[in-house]
Protein backbone atom coordinates (compact mmCIF):
# COMPACT_ATOMS: atom_id res chain seq x y z
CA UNK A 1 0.00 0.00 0.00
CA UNK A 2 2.82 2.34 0.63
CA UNK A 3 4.29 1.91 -2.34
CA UNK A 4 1.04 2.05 -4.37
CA UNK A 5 0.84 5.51 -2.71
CA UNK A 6 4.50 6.89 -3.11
CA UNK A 7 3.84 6.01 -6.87
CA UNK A 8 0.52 8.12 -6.95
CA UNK A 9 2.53 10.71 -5.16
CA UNK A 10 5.45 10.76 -8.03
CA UNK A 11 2.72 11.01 -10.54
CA UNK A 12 0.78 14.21 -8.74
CA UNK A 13 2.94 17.17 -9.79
CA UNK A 14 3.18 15.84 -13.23
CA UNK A 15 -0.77 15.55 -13.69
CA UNK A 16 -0.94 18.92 -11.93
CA UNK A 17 0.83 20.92 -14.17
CA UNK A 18 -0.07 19.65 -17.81
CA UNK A 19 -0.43 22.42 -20.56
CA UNK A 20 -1.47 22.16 -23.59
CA UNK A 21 0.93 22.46 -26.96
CA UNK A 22 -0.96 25.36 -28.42
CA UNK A 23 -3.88 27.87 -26.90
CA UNK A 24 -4.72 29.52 -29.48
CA UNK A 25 -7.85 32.03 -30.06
CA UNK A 26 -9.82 33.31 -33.23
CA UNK A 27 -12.55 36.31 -33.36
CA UNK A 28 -15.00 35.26 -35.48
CA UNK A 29 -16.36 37.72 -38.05
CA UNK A 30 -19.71 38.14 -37.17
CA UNK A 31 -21.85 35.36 -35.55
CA UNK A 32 -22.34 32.26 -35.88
CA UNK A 33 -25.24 29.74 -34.66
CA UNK A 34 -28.33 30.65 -32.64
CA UNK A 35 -26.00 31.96 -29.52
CA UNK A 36 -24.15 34.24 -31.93
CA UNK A 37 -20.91 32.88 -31.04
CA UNK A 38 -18.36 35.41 -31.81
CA UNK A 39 -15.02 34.01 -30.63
CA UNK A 40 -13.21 30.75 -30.85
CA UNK A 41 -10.80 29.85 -27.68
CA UNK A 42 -8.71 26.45 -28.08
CA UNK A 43 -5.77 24.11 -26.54
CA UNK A 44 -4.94 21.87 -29.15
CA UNK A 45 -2.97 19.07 -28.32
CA UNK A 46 -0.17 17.12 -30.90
CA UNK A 47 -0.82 13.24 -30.74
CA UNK A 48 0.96 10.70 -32.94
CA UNK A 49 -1.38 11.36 -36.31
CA UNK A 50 -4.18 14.13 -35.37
CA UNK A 51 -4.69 16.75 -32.89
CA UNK A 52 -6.89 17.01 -29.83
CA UNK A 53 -9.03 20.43 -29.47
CA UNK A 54 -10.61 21.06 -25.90
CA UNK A 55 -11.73 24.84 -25.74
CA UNK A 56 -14.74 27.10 -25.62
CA UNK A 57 -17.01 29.04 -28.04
CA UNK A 58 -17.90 32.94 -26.59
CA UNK A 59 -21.23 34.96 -27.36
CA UNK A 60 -20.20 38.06 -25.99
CA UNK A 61 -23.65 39.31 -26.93
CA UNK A 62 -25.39 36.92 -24.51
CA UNK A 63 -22.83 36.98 -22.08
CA UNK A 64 -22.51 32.84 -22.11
CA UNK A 65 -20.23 30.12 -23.84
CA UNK A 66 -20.37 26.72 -24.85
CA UNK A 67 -17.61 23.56 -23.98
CA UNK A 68 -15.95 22.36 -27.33
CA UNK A 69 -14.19 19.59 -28.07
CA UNK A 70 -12.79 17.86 -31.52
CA UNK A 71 -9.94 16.45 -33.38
CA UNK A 72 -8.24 18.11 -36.34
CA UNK A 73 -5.74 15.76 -39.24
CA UNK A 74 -3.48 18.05 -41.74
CA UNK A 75 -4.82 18.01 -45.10
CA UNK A 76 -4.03 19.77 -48.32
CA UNK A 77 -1.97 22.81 -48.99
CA UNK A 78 -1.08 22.51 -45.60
CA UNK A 79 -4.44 23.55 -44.15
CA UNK A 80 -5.73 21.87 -41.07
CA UNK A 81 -8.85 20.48 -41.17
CA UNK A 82 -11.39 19.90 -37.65
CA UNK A 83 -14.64 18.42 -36.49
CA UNK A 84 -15.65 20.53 -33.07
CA UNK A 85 -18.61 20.11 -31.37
CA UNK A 86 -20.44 22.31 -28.63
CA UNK A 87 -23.04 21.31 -26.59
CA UNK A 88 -25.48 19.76 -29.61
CA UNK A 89 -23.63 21.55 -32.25
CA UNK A 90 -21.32 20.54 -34.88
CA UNK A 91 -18.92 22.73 -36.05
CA UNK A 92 -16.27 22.71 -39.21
CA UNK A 93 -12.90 24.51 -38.97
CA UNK A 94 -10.43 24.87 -41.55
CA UNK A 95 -7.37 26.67 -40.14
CA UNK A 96 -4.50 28.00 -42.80
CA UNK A 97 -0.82 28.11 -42.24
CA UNK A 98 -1.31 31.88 -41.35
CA UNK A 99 -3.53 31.39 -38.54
CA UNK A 100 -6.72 32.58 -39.86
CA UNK A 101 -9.31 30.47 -41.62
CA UNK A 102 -13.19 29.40 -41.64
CA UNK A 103 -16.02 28.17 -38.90
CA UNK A 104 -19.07 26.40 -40.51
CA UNK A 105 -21.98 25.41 -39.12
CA UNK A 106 -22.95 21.92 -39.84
CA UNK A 107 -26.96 21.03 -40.45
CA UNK A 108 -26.93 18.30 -37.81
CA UNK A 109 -29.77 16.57 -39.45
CA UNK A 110 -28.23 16.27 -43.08
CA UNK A 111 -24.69 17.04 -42.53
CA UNK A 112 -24.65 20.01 -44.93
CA UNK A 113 -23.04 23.35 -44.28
CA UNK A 114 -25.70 25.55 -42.98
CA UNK A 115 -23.36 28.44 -42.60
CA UNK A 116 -19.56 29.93 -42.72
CA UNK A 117 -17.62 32.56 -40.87
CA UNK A 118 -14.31 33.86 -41.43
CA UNK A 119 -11.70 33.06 -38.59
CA UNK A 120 -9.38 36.10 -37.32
CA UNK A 121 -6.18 34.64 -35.21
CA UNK A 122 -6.20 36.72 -32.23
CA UNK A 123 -1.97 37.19 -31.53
């Protein structure tokens, strides 16, 4: 038991002071979705193949925001490509080499875009 517990104890500081590789923030230009989200907060993580997103989408407007989670894999012209999803909303990000790039909001019932925002990186 005492070693099971001087383990746990090596373990502690290690858990207690993860970070993420990347926290990274957009502005969205205008509003998107029926909470008018109008900024984009995110600490992506590097695995092996993809990256991990946990973050939050702001409505500044109605002074609220929503948990978001996804996963992101590079794809062409070097553009990274995500799935993120808030509460019962899907979103689509494609993020550029220079930072900035697109939100769209996915039609949850057919999959289609129902609509696209441009993505300001916030320095």
């Amino acid at each position: 038991m005492r070693a099971l517990t001087f383990c746990i104890a090596l373990l502690f500081p290690a858990l207690a002071s993860a970070q993420s590789d990347y926290s990274l923030a957009w502005k969205i230009i205008g509003t998107i979705g029926d909470n008018k989200y109008n900024e984009l907060a995110l600490d992506i993580n590097e695995g092996t193949r993809f990256l991990s997103l946990n973050g939050v989408l702001i409505s500044s407007e109605n002074n609220a925001g929503a948990p978001a989670t996804g996963t992101c894999f590079f794809g062409s012209e070097e553009n990274i490509y995500c799935s993120l999803s808030a509460s019962t909303t899907v979103f689509s990000l494609t993020i550029r080499p220079t930072l900035s790039g697109t939100i769209t909001l996915v039609n949850s019932f057919e999959g289609t875009p129902a609509e696209t925002k441009t993505l300001e990186f916030i320095p």
